[in-house]
Protein backbone atom coordinates (compact mmCIF):
# COMPACT_ATOMS: atom_id res chain seq x y z
CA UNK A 1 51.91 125.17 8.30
CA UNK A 2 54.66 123.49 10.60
CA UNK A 3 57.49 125.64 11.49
CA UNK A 4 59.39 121.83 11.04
CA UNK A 5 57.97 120.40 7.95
CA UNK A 6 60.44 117.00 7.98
CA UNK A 7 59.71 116.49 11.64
CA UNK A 8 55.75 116.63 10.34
CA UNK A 9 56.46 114.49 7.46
CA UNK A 10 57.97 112.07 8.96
CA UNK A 11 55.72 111.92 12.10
CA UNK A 12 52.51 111.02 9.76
CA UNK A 13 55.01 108.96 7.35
CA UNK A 14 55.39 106.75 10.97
CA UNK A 15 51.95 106.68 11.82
CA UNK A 16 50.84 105.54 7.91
CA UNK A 17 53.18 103.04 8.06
CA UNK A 18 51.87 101.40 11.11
CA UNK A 19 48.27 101.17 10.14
CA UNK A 20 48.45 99.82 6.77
CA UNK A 21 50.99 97.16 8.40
CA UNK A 22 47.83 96.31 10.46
CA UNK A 23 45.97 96.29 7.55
CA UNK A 24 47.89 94.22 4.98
CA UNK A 25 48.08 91.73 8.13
CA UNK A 26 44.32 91.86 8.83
CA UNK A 27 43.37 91.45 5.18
CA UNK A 28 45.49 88.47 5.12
CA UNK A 29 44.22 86.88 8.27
CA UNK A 30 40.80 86.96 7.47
CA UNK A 31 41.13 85.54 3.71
CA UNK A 32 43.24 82.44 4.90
CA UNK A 33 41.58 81.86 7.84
CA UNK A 34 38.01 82.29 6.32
CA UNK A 35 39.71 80.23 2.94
CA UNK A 36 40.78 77.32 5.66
CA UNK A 37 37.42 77.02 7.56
CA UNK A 38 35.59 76.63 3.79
CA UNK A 39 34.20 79.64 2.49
CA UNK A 40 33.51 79.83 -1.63
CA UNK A 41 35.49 82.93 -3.25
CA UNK A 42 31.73 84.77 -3.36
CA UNK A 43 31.72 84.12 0.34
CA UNK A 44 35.40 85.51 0.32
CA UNK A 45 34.08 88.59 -1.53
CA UNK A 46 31.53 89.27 0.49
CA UNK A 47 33.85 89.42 3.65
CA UNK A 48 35.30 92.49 2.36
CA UNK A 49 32.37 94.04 0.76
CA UNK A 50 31.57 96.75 3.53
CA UNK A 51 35.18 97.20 3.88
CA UNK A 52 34.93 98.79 0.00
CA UNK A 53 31.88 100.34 0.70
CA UNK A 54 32.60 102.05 3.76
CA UNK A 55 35.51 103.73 2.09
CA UNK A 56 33.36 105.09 -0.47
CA UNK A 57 30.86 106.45 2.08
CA UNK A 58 33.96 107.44 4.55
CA UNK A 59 36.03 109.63 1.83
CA UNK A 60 32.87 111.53 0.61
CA UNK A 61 32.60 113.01 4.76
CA UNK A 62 36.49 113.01 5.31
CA UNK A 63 37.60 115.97 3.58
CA UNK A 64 34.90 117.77 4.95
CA UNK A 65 35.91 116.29 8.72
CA UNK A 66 39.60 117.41 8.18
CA UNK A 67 38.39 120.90 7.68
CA UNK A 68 36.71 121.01 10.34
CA UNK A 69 38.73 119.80 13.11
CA UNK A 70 42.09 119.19 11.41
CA UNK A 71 44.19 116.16 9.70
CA UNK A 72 45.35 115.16 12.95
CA UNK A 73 42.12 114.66 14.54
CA UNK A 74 41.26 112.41 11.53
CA UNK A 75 44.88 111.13 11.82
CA UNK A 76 44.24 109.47 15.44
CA UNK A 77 40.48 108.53 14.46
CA UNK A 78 41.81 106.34 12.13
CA UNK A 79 44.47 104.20 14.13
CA UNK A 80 41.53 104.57 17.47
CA UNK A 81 39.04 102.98 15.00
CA UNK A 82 41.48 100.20 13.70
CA UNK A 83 42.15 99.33 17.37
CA UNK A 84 38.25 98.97 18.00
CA UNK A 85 37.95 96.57 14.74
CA UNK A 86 40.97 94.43 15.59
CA UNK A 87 39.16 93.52 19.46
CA UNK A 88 36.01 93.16 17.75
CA UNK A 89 37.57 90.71 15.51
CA UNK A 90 38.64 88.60 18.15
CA UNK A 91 35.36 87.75 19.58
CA UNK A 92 34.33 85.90 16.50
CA UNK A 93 33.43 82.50 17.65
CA UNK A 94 33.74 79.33 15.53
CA UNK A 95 30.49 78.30 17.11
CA UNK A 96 28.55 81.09 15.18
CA UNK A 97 26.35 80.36 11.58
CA UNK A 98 28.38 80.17 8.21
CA UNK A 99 25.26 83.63 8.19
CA UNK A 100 26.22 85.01 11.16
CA UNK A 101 30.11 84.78 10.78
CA UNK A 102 29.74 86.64 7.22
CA UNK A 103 27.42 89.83 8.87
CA UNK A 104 30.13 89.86 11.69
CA UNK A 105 33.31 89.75 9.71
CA UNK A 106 31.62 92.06 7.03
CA UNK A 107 30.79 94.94 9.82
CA UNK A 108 34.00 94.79 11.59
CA UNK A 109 35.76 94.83 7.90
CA UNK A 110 33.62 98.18 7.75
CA UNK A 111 34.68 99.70 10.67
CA UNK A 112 38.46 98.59 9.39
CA UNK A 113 37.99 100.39 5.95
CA UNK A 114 36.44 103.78 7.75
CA UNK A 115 39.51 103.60 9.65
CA UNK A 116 41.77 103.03 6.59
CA UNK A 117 40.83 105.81 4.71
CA UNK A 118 40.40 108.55 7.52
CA UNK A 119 44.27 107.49 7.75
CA UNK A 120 44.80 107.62 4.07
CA UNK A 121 43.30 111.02 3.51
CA UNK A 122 45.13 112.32 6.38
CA UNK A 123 48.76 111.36 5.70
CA UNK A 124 48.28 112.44 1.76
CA UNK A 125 46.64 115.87 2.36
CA UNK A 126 49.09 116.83 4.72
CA UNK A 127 51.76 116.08 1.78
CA UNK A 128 50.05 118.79 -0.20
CA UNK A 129 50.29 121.16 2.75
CA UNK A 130 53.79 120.00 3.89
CA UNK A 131 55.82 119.77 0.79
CA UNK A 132 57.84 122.62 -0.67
CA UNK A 133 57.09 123.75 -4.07
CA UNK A 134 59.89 124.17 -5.84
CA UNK A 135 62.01 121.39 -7.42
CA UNK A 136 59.22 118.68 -8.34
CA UNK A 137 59.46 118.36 -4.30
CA UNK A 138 55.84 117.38 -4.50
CA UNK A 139 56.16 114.47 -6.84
CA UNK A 140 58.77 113.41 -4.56
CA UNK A 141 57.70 113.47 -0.82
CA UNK A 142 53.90 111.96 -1.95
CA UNK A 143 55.96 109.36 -3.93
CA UNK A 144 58.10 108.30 -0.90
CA UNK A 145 55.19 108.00 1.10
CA UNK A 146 53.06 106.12 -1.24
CA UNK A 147 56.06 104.19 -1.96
CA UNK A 148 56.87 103.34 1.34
CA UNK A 149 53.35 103.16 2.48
CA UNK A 150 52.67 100.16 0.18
CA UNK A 151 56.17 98.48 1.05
CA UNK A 152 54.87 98.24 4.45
CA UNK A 153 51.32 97.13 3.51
CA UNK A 154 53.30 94.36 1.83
CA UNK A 155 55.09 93.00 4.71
CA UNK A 156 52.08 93.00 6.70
CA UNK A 157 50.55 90.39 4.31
CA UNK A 158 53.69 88.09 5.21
CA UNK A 159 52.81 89.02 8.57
CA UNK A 160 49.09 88.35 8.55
CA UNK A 161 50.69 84.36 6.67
CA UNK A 162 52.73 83.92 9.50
CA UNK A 163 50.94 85.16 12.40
CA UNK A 164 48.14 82.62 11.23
CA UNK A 165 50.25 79.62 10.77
CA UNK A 166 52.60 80.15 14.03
CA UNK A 167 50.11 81.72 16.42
CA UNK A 168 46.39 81.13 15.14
CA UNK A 169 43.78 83.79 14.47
CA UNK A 170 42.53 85.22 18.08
CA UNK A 171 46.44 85.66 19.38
CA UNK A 172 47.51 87.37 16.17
CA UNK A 173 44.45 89.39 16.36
CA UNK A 174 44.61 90.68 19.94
CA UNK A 175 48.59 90.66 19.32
CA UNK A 176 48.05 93.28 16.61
CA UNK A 177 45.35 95.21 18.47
CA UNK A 178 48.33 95.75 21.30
CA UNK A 179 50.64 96.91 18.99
CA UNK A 180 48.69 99.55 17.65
CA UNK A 181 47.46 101.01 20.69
CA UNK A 182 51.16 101.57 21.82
CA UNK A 183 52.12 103.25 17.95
CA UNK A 184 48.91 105.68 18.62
CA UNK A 185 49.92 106.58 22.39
CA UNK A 186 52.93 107.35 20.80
CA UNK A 187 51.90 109.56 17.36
CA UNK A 188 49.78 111.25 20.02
CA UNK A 189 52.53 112.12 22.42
CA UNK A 190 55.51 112.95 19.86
CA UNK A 191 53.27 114.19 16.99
CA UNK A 192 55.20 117.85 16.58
CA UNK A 193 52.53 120.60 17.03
CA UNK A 194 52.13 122.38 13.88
CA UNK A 195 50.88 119.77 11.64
CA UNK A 196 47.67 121.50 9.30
CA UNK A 197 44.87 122.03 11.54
CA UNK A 198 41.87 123.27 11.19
CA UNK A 199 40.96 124.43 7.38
CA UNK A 200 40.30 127.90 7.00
CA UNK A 201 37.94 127.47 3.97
CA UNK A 202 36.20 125.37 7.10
CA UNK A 203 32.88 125.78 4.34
CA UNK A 204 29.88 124.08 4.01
CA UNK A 205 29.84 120.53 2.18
CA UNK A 206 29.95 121.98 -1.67
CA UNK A 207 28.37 119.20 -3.29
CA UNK A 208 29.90 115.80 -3.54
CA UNK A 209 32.09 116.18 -7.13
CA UNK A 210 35.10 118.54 -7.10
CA UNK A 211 35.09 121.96 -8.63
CA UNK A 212 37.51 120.86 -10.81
CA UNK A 213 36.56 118.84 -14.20
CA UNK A 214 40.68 117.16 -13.88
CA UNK A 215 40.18 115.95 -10.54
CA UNK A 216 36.71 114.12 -11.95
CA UNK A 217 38.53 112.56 -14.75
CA UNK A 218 41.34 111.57 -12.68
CA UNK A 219 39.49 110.02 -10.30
CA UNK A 220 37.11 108.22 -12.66
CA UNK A 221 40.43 106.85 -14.57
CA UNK A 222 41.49 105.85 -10.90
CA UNK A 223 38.48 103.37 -9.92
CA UNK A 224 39.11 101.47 -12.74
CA UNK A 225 42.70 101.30 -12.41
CA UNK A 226 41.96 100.00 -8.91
CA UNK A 227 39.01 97.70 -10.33
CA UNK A 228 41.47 96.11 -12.41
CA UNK A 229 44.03 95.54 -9.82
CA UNK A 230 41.45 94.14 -7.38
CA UNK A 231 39.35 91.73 -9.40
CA UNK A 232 42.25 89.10 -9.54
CA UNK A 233 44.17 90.72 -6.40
CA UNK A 234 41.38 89.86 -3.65
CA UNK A 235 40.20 86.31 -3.82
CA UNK A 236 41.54 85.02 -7.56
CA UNK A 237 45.04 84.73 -7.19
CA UNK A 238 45.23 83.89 -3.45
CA UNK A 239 42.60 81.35 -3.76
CA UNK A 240 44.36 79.93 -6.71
CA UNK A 241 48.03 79.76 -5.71
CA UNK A 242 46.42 78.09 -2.43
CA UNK A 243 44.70 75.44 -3.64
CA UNK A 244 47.57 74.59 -6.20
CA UNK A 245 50.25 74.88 -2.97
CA UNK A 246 48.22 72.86 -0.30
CA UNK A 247 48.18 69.07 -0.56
CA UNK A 248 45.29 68.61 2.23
CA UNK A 249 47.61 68.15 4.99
CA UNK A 250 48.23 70.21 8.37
CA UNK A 251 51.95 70.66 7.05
CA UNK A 252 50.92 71.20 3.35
CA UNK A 253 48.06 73.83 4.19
CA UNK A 254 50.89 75.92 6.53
CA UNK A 255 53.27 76.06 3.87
CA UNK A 256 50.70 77.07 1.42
CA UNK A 257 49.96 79.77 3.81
CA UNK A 258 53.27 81.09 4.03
CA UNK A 259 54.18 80.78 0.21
CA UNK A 260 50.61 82.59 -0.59
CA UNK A 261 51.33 85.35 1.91
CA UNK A 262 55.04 85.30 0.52
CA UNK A 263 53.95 86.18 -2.81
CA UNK A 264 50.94 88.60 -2.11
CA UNK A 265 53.72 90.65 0.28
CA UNK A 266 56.47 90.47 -2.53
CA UNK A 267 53.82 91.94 -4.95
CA UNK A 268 52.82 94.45 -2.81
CA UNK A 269 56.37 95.46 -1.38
CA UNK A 270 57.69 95.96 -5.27
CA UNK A 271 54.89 97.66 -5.91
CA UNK A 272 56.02 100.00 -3.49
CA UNK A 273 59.51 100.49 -4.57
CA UNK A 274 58.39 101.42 -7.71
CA UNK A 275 56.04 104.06 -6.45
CA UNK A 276 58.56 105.15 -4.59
CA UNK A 277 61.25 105.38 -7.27
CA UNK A 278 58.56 106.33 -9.99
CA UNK A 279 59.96 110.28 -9.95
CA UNK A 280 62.87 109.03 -11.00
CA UNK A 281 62.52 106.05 -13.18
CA UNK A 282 59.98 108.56 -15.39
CA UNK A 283 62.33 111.10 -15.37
CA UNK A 284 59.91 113.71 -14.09
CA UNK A 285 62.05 116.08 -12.13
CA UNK A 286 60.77 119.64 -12.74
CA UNK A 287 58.66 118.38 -15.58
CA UNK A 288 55.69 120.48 -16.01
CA UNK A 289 52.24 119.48 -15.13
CA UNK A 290 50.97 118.76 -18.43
CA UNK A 291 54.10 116.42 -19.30
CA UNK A 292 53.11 114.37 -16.44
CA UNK A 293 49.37 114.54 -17.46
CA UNK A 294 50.50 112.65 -21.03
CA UNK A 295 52.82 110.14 -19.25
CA UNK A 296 49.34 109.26 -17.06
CA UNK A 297 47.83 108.61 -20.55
CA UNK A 298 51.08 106.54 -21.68
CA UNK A 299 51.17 104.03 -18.77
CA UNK A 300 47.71 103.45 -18.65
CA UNK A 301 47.90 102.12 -22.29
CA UNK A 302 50.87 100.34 -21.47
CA UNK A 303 49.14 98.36 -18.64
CA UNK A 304 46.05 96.83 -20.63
CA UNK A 305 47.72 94.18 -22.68
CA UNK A 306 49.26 92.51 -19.27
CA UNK A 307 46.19 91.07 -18.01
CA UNK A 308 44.94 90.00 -21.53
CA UNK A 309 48.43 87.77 -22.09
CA UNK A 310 47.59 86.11 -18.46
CA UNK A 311 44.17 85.24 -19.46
CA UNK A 312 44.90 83.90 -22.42
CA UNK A 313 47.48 81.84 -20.56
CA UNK A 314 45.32 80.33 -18.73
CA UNK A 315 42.97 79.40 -21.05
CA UNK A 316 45.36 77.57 -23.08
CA UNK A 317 46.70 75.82 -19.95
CA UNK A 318 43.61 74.51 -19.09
CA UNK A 319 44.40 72.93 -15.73
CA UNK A 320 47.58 73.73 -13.38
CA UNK A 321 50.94 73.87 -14.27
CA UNK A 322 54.97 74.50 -13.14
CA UNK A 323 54.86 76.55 -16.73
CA UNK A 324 51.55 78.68 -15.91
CA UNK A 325 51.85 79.35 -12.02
CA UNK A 326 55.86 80.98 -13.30
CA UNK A 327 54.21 82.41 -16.24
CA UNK A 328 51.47 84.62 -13.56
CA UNK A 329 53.84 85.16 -11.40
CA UNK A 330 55.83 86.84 -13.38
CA UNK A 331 53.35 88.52 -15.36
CA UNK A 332 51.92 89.82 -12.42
CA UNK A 333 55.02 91.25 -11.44
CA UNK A 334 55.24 93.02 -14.57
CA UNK A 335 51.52 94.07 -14.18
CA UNK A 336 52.51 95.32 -10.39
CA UNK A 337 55.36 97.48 -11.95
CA UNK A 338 53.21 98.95 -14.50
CA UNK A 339 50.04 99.30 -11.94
CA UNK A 340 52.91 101.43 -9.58
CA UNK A 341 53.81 103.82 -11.68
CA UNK A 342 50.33 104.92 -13.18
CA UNK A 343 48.77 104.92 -9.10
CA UNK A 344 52.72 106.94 -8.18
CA UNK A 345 51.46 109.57 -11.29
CA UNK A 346 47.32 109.65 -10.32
CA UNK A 347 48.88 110.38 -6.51
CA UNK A 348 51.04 113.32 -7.75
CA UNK A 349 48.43 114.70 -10.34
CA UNK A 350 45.65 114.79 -7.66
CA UNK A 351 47.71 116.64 -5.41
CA UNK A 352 48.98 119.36 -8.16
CA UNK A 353 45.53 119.48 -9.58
CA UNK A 354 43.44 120.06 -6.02
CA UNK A 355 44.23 123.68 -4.41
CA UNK A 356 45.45 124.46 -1.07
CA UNK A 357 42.02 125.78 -0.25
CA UNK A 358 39.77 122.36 -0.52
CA UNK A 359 42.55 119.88 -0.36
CA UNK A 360 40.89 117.73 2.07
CA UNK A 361 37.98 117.70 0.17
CA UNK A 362 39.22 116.99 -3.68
CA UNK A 363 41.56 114.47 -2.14
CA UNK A 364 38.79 112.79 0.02
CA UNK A 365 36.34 112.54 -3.26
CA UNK A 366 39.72 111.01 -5.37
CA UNK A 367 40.02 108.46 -2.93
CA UNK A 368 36.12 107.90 -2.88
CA UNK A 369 36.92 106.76 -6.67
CA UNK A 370 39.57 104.76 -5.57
CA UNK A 371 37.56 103.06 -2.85
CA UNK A 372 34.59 102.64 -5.63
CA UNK A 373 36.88 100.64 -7.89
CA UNK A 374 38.29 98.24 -5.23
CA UNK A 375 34.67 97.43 -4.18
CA UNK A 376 34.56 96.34 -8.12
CA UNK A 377 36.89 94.68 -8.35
CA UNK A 378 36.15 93.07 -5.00
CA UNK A 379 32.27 91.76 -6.21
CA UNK A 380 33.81 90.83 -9.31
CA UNK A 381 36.52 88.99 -8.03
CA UNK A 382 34.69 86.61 -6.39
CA UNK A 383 31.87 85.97 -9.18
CA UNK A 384 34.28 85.98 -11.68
CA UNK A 385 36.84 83.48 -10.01
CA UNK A 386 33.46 81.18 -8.90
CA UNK A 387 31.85 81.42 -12.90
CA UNK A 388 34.85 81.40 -15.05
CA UNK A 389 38.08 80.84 -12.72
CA UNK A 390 41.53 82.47 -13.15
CA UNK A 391 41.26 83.40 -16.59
CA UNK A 392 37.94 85.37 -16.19
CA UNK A 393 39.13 87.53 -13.17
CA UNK A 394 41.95 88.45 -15.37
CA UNK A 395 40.20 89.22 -18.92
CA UNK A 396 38.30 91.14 -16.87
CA UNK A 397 41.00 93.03 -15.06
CA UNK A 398 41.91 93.70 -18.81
CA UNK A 399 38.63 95.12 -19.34
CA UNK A 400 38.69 97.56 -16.87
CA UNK A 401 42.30 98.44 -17.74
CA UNK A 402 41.05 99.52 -21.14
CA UNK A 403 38.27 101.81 -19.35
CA UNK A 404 41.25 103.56 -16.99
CA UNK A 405 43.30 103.77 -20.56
CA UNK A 406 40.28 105.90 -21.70
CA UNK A 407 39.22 107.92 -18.90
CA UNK A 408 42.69 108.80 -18.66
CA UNK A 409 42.58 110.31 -22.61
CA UNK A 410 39.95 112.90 -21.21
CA UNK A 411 42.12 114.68 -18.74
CA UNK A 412 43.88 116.32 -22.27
CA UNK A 413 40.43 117.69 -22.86
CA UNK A 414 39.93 120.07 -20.31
């Protein structure tokens, strides 16, 4: 363990931050650029489809990497494999087939998402490893990172909004790619020494579930919490507030752009906060496991009705209005809220539930779940949007809200 456990903390904290500010930004590059140039929310969908996939695939192999050759290693594979996807990005060429641009976008979005979650896996199981243990320290510390982790994420879709509309797509791109390189020249240089190496339960591969029937029903109640976030999240709701913002014009379609990016980054950033502040605001200071296992349970009830109301809302409305776009936005708010502190408790739980010993490797199949229900809610974001609009993404959010209510019941079985 580091003799400096702050200095370690903080050092990863840094390095988190920067690549999911690149990644917010990316995310919202390619859906309003893609959205501008024509492409149908299935098309949309599609863009980020190997993105979802790839984290799947990626967190199966990354625990097992980590113990092998150490969080740090996968640390600065991550931000190195970002870098690669952002130049790659920038050689797209408008010339290229509506077919060609899709397969392009879709494999560089993959190399993005292995990247994202070698990152991810990192910065959290070095929490575990990190953190003290006395005081509800761990709740805490994964908290503030999540918290601020998602903050960030949040101001990089404003960023990816702006960068578009002031700069254009290539110069934000290669702008971003700069960036970057300089943050991981610098993690590498100032990194203390210290941080969790190599594993030493460096085992064989165990079998892809964990050993441990909470971590499987955690992570099960986790995809579809993530499922239901993502099916309106990813093409509905930007899609939607853009074509009720834009009036066809140059002018019209920019400030569309920035109000679209201004809300997805304001949903994202207090989403954070309350991550962040979720310790607190559910009073959980040296509460025991198991009364943090039944406030999982709670709050996943709590969050089904949300998306249910907004459907229904839309329905009714039946066409566009000032009434309906305040009503979503600030149901959705509400929804974010709820959605924060359910993903602040699953964060905490996996980390008190997994042992010292495999971590990497309980953490990395978690986040497999996690990376299985955005490419859900992904698919079914864009059929759902294209077959039934607004109101179908979110009934269907609802229904998969229901299924993380359930799968969270199970964890009192064990």
């Amino acid at each position: 363990m580091s003799q400096n456990p702050i200095r370690a903390y903080a050092a990863v904290t840094a390095a988190y931050w920067a690549f999911m500010l690149s990644d917010g930004a990316l995310r919202m590059l390619v859906l309003l650029h893609f959205n501008g140039l024509g492409f149908s929310p299935v098309d949309l969908a599609w863009l980020f489809l190997l993105y979802e996939v790839a984290g799947i695939v990626t967190n199966l192999g990354a625990g097992w990497l980590a113990a092998r050759f150490g969080l740090a290693a996968t640390l600065y594979g991550g931000l190195g494999l970002q870098i690669g996807a952002l130049v790659a990005l920038a050689q797209l060429d408008p010339a290229w087939s509506l077919t060609a641009s899709v397969i392009f976008v879709m494999a560089v979005q993959g190399v993005s998402g292995v990247a994202k979650d070698l990152a991810k896996m990192s910065s959290k199981s070095a929490v575990k490893l990190l953190a003290p243990s006395a005081d509800g320290a761990l709740f805490r510390w994964v908290a503030a990172l999540t918290g601020s982790k998602n903050a960030v994420k949040g101001l990089g879709f404003f960023l990816g909004a702006a960068l578009l509309a002031l700069a254009g797509f290539k110069p934000a791109v290669w702008g971003m790619a700069g960036v970057l390189t300089l943050i991981l020249a610098a993690v590498v240089l100032f990194l203390p020494k210290g941080l969790p190496g190599r594993m030493k339960s460096a085992e064989s591969w165990g079998g892809w579930r964990s050993q441990d029937p909470r971590v499987n029903r955690l992570s099960l109640a986790r995809m579809f919490l993530f499922g239901a976030r993502d099916v309106w999240f990813v093409v509905g709701i930007p899609v939607y507030f853009h074509a009720v913002l834009a009036d066809g014009t140059a002018e019209g379609n920019r400030e569309a752009f920035f109000l679209t990016g201004g809300f997805m980054a304001l949903w994202i950033i207090g989403y954070g906060a309350v991550q962040g502040f979720a310790p607190r605001l559910l009073g959980a200071k040296a509460q025991p496991e198991a009364a943090i296992t039944r406030k999982a349970i709670t709050w996943a009830g709590r969050l089904v009705p949300i998306p249910f109301g907004l459907a229904l809302a839309v329905a009714l409305a039946g066409a566009p209005a000032p009434w309906l776009t305040v009503t979503l936005v600030a149901g959705l708010l509400l929804f974010g809220a709820v959605f924060a502190l359910n993903s602040s408790i699953h964060s905490y739980l996996i980390l008190a539930f997994g042992s010292a010993e495999r971590i990497t490797r309980d953490v990395g199949f978690y986040y497999m779940a996690n990376a299985a229900g955005r490419l859900m809610g992904t698919l079914l974001s864009g059929l759902s949007y294209q077959i039934g609009g607004l109101a179908l993404c979110l009934a269907t959010a609802g229904v998969m809200a229901a299924t993380s209510w359930i799968s969270a019941r199970r964890l009192l079985m064990v």
